[in-house]
N, C-alpha and C. Protein backbone atom coordinates (compact mmCIF):
# COMPACT_ATOMS: atom_id res chain seq x y z
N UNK A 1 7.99 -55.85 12.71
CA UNK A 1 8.35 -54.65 13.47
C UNK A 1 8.31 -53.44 12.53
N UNK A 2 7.65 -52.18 12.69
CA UNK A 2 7.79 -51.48 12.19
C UNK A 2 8.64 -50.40 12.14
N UNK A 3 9.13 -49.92 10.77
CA UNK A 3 10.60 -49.15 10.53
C UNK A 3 10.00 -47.51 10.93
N UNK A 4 11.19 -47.16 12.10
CA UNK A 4 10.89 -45.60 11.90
C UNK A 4 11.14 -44.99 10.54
N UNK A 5 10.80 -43.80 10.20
CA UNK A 5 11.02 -42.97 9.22
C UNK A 5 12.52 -42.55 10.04
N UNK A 6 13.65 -42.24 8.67
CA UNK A 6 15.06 -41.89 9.14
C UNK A 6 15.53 -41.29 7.84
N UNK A 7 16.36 -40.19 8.34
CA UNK A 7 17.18 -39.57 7.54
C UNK A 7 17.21 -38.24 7.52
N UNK A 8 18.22 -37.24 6.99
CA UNK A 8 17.78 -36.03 7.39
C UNK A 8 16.98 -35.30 7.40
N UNK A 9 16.50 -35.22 6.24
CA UNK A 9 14.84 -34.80 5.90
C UNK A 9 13.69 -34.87 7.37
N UNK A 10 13.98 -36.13 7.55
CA UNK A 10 12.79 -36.40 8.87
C UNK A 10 12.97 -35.81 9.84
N UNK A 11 14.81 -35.95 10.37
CA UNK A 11 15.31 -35.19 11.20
C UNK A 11 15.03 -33.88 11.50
N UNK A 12 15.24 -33.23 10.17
CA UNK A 12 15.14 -31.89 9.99
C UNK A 12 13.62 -30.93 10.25
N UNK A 13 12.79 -31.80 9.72
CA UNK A 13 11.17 -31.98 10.12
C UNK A 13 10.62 -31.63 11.20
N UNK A 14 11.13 -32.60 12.28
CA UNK A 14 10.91 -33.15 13.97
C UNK A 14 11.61 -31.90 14.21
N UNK A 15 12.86 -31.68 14.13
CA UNK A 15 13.51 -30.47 14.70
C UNK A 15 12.53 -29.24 14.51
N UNK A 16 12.34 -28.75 13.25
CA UNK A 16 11.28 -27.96 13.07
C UNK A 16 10.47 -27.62 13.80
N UNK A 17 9.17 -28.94 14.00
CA UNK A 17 8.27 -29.04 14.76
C UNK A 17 8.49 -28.48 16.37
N UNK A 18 9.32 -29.30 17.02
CA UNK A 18 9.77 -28.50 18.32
C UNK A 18 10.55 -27.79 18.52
N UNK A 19 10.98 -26.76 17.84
CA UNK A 19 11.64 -26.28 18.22
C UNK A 19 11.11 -24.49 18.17
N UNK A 20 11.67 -23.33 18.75
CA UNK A 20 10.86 -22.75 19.26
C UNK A 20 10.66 -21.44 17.64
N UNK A 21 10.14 -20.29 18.21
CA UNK A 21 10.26 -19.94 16.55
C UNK A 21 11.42 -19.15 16.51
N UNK A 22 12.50 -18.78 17.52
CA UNK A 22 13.74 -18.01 17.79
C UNK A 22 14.99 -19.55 16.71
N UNK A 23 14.79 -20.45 17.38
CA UNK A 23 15.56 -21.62 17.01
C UNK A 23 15.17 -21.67 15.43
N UNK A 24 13.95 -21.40 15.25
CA UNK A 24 13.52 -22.42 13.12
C UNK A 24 13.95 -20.60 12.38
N UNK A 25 13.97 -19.37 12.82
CA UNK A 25 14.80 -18.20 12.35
C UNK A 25 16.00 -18.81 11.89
N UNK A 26 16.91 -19.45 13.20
CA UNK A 26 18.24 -19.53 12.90
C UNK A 26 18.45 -20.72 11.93
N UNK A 27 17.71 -21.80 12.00
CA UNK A 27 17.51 -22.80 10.68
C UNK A 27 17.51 -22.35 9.42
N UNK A 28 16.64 -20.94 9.16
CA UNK A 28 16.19 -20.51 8.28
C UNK A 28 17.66 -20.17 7.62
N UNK A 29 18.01 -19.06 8.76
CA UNK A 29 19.24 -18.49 8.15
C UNK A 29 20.23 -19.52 7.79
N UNK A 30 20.47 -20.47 8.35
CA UNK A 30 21.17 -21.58 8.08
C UNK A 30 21.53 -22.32 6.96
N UNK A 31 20.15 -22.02 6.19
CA UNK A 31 19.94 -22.68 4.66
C UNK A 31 18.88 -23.75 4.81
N UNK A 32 17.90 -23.72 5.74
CA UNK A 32 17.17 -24.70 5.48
C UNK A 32 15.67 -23.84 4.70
N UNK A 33 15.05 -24.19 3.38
CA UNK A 33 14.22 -23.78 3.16
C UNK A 33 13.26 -23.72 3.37
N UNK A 34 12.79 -24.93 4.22
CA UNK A 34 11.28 -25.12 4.56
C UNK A 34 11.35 -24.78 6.05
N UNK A 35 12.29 -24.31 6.38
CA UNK A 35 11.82 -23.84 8.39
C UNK A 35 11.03 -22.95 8.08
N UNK A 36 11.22 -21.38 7.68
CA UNK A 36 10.48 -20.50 7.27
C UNK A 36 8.63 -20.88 7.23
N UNK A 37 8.50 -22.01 6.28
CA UNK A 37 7.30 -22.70 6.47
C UNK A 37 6.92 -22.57 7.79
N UNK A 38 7.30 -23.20 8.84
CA UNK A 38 7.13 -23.55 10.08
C UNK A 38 6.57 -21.94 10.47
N UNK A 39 7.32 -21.10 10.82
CA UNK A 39 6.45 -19.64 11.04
C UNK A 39 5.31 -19.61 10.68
N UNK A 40 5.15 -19.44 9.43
CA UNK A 40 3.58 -19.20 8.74
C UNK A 40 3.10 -19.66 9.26
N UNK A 41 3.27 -21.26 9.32
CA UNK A 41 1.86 -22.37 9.85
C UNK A 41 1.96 -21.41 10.96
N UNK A 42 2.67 -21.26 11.86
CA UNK A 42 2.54 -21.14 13.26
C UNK A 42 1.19 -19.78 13.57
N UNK A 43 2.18 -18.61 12.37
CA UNK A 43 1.60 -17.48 13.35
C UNK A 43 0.39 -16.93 11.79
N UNK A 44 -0.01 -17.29 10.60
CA UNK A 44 -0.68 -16.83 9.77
C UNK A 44 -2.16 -16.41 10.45
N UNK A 45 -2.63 -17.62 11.07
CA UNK A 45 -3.67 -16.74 11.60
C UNK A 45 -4.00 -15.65 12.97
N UNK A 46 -2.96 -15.75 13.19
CA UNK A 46 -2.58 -14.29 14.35
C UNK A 46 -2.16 -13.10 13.74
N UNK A 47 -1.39 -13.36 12.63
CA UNK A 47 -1.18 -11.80 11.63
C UNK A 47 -2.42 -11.35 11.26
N UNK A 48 -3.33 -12.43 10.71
CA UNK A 48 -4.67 -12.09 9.65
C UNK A 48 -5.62 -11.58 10.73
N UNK A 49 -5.65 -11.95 11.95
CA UNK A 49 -6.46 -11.56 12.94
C UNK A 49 -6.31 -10.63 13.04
N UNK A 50 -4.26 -9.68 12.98
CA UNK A 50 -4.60 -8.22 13.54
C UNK A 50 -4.76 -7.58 12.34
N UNK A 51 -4.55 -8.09 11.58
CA UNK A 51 -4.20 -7.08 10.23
C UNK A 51 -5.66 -6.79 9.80
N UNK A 52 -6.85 -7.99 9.80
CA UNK A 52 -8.15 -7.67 9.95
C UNK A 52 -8.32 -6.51 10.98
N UNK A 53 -8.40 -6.92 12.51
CA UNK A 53 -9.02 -5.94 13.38
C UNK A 53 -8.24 -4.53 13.17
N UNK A 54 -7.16 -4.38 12.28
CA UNK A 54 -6.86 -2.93 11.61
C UNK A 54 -7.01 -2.29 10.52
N UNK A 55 -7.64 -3.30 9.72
CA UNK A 55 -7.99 -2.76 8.42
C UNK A 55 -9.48 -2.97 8.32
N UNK A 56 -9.95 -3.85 9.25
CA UNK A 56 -11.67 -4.20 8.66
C UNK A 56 -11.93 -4.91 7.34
N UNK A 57 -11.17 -4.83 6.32
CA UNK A 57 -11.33 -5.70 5.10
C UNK A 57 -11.10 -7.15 5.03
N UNK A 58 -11.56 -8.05 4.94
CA UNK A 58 -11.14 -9.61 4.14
C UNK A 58 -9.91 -9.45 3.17
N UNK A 59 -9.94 -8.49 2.74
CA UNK A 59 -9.44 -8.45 1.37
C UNK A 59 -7.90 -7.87 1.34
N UNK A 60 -8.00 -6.84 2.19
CA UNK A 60 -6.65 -5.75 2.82
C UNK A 60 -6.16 -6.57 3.80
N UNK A 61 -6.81 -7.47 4.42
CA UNK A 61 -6.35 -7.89 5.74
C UNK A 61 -5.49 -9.41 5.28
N UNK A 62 -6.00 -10.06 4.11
CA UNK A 62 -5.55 -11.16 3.23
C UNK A 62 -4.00 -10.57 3.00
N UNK A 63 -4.61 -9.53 1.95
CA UNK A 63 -2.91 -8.91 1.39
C UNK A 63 -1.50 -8.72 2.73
N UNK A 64 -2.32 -7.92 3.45
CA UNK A 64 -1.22 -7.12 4.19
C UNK A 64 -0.90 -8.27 5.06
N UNK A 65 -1.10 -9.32 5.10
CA UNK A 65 -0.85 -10.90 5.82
C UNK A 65 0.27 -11.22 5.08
N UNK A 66 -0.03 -11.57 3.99
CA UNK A 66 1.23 -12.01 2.94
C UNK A 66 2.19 -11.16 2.45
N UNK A 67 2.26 -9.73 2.61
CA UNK A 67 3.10 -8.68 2.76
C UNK A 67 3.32 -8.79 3.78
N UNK A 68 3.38 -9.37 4.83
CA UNK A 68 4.10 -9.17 6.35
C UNK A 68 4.86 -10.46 6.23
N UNK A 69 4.71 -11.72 5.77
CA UNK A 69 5.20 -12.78 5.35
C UNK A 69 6.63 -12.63 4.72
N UNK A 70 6.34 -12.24 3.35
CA UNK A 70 7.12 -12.08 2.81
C UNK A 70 8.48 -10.90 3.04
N UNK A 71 8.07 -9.32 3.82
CA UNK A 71 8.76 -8.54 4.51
C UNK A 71 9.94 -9.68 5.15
N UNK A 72 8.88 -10.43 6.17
CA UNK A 72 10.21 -11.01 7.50
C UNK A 72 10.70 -11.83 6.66
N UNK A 73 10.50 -12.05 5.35
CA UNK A 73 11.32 -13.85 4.82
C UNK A 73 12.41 -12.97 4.10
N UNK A 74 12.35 -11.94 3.96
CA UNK A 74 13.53 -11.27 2.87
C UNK A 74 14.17 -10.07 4.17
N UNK A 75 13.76 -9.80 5.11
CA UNK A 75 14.51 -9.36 6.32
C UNK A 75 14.82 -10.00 7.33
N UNK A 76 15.05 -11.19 7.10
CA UNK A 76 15.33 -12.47 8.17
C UNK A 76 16.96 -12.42 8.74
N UNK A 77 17.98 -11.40 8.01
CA UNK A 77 19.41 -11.29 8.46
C UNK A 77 18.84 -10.07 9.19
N UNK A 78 17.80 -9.56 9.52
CA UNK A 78 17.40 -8.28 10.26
C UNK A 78 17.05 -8.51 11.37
N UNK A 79 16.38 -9.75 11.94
CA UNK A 79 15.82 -10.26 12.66
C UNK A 79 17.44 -10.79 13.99
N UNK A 80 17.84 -9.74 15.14
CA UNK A 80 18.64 -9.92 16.13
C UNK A 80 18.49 -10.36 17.07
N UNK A 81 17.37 -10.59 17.22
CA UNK A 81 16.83 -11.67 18.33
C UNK A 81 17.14 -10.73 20.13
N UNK A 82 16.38 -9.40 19.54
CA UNK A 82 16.55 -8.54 20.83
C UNK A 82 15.09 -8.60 21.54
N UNK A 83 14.08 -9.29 20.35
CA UNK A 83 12.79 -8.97 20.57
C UNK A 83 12.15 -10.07 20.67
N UNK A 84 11.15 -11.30 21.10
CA UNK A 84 10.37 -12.38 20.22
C UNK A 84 10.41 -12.23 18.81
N UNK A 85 10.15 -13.35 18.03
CA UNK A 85 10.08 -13.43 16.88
C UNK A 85 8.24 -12.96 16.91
N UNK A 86 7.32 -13.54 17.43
CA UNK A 86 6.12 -12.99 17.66
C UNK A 86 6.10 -11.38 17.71
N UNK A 87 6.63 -10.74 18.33
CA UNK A 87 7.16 -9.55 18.75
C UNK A 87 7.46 -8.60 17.11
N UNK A 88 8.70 -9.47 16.48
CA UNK A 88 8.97 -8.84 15.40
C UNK A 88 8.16 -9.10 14.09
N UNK A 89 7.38 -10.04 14.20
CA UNK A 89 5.69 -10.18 13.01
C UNK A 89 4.89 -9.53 13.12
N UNK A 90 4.88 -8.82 14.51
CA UNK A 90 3.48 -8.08 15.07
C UNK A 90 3.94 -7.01 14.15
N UNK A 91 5.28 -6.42 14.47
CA UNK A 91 5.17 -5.23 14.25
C UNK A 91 5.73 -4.90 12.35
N UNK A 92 5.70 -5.82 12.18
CA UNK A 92 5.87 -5.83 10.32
C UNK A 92 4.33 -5.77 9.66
N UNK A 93 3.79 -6.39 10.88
CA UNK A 93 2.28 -6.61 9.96
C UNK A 93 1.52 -5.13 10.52
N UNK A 94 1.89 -4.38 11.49
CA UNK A 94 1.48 -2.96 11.97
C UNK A 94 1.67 -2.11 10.58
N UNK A 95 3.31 -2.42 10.53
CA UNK A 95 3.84 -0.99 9.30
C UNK A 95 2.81 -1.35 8.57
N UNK A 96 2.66 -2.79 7.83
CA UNK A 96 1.98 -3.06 6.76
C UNK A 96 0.92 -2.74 6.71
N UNK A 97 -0.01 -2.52 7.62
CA UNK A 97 -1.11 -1.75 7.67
C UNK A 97 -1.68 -0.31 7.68
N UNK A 98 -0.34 0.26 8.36
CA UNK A 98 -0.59 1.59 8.64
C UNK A 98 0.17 2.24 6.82
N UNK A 99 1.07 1.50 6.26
CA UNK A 99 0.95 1.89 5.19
C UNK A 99 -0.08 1.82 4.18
N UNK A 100 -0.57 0.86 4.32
CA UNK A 100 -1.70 0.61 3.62
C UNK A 100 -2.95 1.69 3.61
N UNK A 101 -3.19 2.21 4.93
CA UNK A 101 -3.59 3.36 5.59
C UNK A 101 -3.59 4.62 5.04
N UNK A 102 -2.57 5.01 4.96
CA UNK A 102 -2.01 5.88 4.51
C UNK A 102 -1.91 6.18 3.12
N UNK A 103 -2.02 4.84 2.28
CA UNK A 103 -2.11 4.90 0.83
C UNK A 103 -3.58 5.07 0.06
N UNK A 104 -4.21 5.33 1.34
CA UNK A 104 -5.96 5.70 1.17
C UNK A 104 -6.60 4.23 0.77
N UNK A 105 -5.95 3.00 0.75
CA UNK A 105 -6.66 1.79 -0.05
C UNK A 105 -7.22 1.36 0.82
N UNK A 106 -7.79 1.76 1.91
CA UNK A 106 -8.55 0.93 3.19
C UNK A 106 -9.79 1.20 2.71
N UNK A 107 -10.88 0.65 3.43
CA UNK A 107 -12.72 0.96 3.32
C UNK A 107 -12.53 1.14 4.77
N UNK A 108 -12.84 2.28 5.25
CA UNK A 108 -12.44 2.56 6.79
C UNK A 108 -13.82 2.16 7.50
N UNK A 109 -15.32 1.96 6.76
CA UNK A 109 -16.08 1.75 7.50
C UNK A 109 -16.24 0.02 6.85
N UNK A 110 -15.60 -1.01 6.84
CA UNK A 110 -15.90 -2.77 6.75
C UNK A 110 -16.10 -3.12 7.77
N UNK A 111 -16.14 -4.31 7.45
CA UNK A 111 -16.78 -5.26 8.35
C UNK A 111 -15.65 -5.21 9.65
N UNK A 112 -15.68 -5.21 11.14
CA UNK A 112 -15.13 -6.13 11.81
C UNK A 112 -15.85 -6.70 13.08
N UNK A 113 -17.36 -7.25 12.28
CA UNK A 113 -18.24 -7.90 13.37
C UNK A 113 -17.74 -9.09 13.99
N UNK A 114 -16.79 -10.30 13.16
CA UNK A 114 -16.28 -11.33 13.14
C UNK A 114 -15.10 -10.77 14.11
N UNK A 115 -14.09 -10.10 14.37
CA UNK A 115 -13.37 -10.30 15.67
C UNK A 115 -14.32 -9.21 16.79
N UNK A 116 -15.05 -8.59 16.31
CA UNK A 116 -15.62 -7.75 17.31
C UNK A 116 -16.33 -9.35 18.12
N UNK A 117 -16.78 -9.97 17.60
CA UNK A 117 -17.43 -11.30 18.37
C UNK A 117 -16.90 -12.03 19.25
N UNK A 118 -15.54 -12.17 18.74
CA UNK A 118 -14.75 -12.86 19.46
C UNK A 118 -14.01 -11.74 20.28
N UNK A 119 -13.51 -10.79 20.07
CA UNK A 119 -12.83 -9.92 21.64
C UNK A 119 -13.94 -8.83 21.75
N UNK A 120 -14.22 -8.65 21.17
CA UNK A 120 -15.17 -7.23 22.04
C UNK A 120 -15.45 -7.66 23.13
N UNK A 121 -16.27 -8.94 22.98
CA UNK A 121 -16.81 -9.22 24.36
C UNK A 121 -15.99 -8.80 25.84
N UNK A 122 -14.99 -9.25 25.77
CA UNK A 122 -13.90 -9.11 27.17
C UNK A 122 -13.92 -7.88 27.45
N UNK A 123 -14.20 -7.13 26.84
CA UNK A 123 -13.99 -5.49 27.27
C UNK A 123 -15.37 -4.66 27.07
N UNK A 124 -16.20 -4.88 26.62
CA UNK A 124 -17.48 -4.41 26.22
C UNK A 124 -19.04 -4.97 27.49
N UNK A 125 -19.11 -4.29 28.18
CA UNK A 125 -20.50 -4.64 29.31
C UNK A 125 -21.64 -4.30 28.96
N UNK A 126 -22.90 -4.64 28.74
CA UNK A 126 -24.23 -4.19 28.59
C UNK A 126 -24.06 -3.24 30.25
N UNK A 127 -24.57 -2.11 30.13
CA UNK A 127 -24.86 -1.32 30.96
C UNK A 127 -26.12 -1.69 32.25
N UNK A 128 -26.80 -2.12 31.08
CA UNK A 128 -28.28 -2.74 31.96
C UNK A 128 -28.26 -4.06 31.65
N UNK A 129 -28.03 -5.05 32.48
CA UNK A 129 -28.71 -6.61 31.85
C UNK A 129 -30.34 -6.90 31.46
N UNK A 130 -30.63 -7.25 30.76
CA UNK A 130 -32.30 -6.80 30.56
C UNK A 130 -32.41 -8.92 29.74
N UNK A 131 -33.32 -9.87 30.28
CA UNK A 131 -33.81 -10.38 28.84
C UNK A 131 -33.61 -10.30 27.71
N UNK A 132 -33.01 -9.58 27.25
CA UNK A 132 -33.22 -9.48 25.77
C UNK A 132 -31.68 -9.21 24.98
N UNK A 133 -30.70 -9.37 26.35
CA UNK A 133 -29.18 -9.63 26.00
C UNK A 133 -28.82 -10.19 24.94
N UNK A 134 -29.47 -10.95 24.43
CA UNK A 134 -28.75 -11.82 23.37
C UNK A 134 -29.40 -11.70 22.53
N UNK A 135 -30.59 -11.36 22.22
CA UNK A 135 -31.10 -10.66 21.15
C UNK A 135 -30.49 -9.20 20.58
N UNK A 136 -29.87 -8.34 21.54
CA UNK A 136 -29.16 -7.16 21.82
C UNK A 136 -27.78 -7.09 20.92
N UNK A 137 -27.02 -8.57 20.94
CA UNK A 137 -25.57 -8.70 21.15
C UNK A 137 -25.40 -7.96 19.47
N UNK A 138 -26.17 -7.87 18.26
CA UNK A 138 -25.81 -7.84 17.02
C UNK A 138 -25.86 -6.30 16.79
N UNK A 139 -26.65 -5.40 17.89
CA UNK A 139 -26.58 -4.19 18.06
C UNK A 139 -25.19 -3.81 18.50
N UNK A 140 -24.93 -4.25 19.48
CA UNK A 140 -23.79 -4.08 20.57
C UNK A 140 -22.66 -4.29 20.03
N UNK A 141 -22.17 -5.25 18.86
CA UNK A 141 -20.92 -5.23 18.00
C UNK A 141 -21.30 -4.85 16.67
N UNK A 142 -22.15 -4.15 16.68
CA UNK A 142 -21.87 -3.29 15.73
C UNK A 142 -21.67 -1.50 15.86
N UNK A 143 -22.16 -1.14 17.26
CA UNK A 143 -21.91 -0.06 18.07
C UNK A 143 -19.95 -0.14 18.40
N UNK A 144 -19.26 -1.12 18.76
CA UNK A 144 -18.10 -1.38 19.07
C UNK A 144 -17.31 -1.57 17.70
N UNK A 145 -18.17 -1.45 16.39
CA UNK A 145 -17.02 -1.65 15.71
C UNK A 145 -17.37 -0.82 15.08
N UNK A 146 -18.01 0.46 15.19
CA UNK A 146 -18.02 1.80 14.66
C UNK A 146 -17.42 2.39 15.32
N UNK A 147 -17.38 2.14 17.01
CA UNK A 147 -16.50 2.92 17.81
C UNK A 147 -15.39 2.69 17.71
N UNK A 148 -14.72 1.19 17.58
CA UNK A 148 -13.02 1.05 17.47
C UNK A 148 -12.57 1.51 15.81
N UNK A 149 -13.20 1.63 14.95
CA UNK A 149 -13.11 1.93 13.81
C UNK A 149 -12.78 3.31 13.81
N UNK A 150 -13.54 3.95 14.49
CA UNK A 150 -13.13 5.88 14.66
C UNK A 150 -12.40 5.84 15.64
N UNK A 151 -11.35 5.31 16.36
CA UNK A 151 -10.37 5.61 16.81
C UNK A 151 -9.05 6.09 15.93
N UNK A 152 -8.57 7.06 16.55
CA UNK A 152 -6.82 7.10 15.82
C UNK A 152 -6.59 5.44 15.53
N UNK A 153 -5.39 5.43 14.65
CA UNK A 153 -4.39 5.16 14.06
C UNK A 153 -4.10 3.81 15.49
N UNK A 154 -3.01 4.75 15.88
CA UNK A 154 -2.07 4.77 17.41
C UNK A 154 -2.98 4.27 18.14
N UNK A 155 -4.28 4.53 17.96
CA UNK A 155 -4.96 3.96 19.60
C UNK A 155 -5.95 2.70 19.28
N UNK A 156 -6.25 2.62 18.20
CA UNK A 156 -6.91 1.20 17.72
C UNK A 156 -5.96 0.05 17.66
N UNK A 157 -4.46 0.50 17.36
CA UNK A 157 -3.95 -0.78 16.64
C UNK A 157 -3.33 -0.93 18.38
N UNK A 158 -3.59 -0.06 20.01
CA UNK A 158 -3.29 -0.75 20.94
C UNK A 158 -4.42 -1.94 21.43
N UNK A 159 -6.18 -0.82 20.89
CA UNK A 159 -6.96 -2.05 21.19
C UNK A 159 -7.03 -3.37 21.00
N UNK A 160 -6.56 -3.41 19.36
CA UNK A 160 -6.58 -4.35 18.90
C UNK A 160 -5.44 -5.32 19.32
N UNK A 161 -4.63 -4.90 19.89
CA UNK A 161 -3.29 -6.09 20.48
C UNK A 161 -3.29 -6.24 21.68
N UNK A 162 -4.40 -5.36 22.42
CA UNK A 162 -4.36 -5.88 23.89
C UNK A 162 -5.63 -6.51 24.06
N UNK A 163 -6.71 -6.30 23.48
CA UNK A 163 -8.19 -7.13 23.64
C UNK A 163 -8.38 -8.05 22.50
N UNK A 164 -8.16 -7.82 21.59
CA UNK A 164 -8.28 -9.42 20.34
C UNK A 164 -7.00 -9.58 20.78
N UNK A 165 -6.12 -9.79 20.49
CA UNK A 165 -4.94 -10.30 20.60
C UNK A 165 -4.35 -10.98 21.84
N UNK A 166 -4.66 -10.39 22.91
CA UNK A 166 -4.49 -10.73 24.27
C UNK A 166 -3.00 -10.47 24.65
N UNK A 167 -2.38 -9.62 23.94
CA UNK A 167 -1.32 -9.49 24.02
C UNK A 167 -0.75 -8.84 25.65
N UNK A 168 0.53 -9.02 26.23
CA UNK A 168 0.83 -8.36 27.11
C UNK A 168 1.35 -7.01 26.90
N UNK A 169 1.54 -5.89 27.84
CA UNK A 169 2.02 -4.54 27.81
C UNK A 169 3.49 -4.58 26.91
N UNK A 170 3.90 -5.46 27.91
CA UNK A 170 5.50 -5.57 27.10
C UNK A 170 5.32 -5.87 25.67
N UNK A 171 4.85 -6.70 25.35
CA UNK A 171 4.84 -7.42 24.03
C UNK A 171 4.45 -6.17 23.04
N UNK A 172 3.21 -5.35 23.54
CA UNK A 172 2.64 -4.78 22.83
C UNK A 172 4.01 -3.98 22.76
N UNK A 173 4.61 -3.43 23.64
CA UNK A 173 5.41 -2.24 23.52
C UNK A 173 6.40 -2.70 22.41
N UNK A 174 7.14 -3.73 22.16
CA UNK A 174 8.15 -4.29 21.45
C UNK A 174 7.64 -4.79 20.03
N UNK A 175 6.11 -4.80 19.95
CA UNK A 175 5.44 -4.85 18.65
C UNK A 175 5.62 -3.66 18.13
N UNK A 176 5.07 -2.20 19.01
CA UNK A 176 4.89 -1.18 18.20
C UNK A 176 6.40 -0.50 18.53
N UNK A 177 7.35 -0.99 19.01
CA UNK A 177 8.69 -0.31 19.37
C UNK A 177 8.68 1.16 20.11
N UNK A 178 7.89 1.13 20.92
CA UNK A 178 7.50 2.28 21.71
C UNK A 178 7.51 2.19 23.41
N UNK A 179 7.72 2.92 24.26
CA UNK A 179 8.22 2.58 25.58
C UNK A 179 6.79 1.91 26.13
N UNK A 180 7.02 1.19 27.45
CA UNK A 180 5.61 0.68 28.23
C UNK A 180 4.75 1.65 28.20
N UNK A 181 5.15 2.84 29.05
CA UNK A 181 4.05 3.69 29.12
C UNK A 181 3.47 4.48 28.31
N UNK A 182 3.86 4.45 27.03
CA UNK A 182 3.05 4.84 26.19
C UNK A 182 2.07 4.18 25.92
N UNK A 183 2.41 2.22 25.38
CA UNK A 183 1.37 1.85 25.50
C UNK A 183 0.12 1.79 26.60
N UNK A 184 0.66 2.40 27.56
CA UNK A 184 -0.27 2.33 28.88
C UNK A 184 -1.39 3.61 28.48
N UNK A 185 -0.59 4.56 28.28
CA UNK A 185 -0.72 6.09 28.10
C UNK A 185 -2.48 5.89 27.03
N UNK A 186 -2.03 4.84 25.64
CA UNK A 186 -2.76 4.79 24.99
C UNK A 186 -3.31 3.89 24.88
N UNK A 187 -3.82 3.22 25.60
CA UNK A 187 -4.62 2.03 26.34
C UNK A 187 -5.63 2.93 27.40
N UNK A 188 -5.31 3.63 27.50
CA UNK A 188 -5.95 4.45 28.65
C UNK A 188 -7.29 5.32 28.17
N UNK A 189 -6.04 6.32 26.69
CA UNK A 189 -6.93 6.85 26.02
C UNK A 189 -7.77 6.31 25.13
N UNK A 190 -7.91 5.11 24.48
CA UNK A 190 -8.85 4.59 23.81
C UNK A 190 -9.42 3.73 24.44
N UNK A 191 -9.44 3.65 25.47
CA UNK A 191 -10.66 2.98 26.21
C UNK A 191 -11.78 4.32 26.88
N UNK A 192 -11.25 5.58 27.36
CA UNK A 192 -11.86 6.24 27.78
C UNK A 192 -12.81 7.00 26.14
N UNK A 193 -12.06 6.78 25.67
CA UNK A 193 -13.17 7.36 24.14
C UNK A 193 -14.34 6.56 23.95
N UNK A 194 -13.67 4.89 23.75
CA UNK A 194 -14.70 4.16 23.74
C UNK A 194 -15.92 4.52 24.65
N UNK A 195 -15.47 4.27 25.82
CA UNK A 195 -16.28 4.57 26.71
C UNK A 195 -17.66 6.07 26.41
N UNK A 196 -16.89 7.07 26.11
CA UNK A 196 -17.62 7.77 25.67
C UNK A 196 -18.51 7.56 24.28
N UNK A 197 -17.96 6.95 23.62
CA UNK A 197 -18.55 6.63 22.54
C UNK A 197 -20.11 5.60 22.82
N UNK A 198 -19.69 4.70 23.13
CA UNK A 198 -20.92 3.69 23.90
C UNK A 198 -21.26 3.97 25.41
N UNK A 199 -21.67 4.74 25.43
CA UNK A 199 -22.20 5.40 26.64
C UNK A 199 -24.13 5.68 25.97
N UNK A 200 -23.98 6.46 24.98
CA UNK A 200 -25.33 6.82 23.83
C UNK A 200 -25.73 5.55 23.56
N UNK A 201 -25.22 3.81 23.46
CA UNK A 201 -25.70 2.78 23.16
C UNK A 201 -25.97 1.91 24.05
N UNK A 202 -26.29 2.98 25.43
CA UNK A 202 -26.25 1.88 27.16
C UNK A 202 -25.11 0.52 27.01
N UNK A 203 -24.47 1.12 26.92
CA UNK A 203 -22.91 0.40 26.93
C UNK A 203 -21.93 0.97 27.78
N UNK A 204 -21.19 -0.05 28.81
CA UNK A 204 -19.95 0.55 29.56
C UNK A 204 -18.60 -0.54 29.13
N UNK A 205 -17.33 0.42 28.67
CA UNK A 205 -15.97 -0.34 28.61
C UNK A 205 -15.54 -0.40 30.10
N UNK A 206 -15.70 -2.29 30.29
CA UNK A 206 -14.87 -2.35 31.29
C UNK A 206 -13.55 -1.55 31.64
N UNK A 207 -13.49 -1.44 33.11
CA UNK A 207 -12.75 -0.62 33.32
C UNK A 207 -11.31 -1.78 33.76
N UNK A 208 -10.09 -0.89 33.46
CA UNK A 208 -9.22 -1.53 33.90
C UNK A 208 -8.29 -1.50 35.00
């Protein structure tokens, strides 16, 4: 017959595993050292995703990942549980970017063909369907990531949490700590720029 694994350690493990990321916070605070772990795994590549689609760098988008990490692991008695814990990463890894921003260390024109691939699509229409769509597509995200690239500040980092991210209104609002309708307000306006922007590349932003 074979012996389960037992003892607290294992216990403590399993608990980890299911439990939600509001519950492995309060572990954390508790004194357990490795819950904290459990976050990272969870959400590292959802930080690096936005922190990329806001910085465009590999390199800035690496850093300001592990500066958003480390922020919530040393502000974790900060963390009141008024917001998601998702909610309160989003918006550590925002500051972390927009400081970064601000400290001139960005390359404002990099790469972001790699999430432009994966979300542009949902929001981005060929104007004309023609044959030659998919021969087209390497034009077409790279037109969308010159255009989300010259957006404000404020109005890229909504694109980027409502179309890569898939984030909801609310969520977004409690990421950037700003009322609904602002994010609405500016969801509105950087889609209608876009729009203007790829209009010259027979391109239309779905409308919402």
């Amino acid at each position: 017959m074979t012996r389960m694994p037992s003892g607290p350690g294992v216990w403590m493990k399993t608990a980890t595993a299911t439990a939600s990321d509001e519950q492995i916070v309060e572990l954390a605070l508790a004194g357990d050292a490795d819950a904290f772990g459990e976050i990272v795994r969870r959400w590292e590549r959802r930080i690096f995703a936005l922190t990329f689609g806001m910085l465009g760098s590999f390199e800035d988008a690496r850093d300001a990942t592990q500066e958003t990490f480390i922020a919530a692991y040393r502000n974790l008695r900060g963390f009141r549980g008024e917001a998601k814990v998702s909610s309160w990463l989003h918006r550590i890894a925002i500051n972390q970017c927009i400081s970064r921003q601000r400290r001139g260390r960005v390359r404002r024109e990099s790469s972001l063909d790699d999430e432009t691939e994966k979300g542009g699509a949902r929001f981005i229409t060929p104007a004309h369907a023609s044959p030659a769509r998919t021969a087209e597509r390497g034009e077409r995200a790279e037109a969308v990531r010159r255009a989300v690239n010259a957006l404000q500040p404020e109005l890229r980092e909504v694109i980027v949490l409502k179309e890569f991210e898939d984030m909801t209104f609310q969520e977004i609002a409690d990421a950037l700590d700003v009322p609904l309708s602002t994010v609405k307000s500016r969801l509105y306006t950087a889609l209608k720029q876009l729009r203007m922007r790829l209009e010259v590349h027979g391109m239309e932003v779905a409308r919402k």
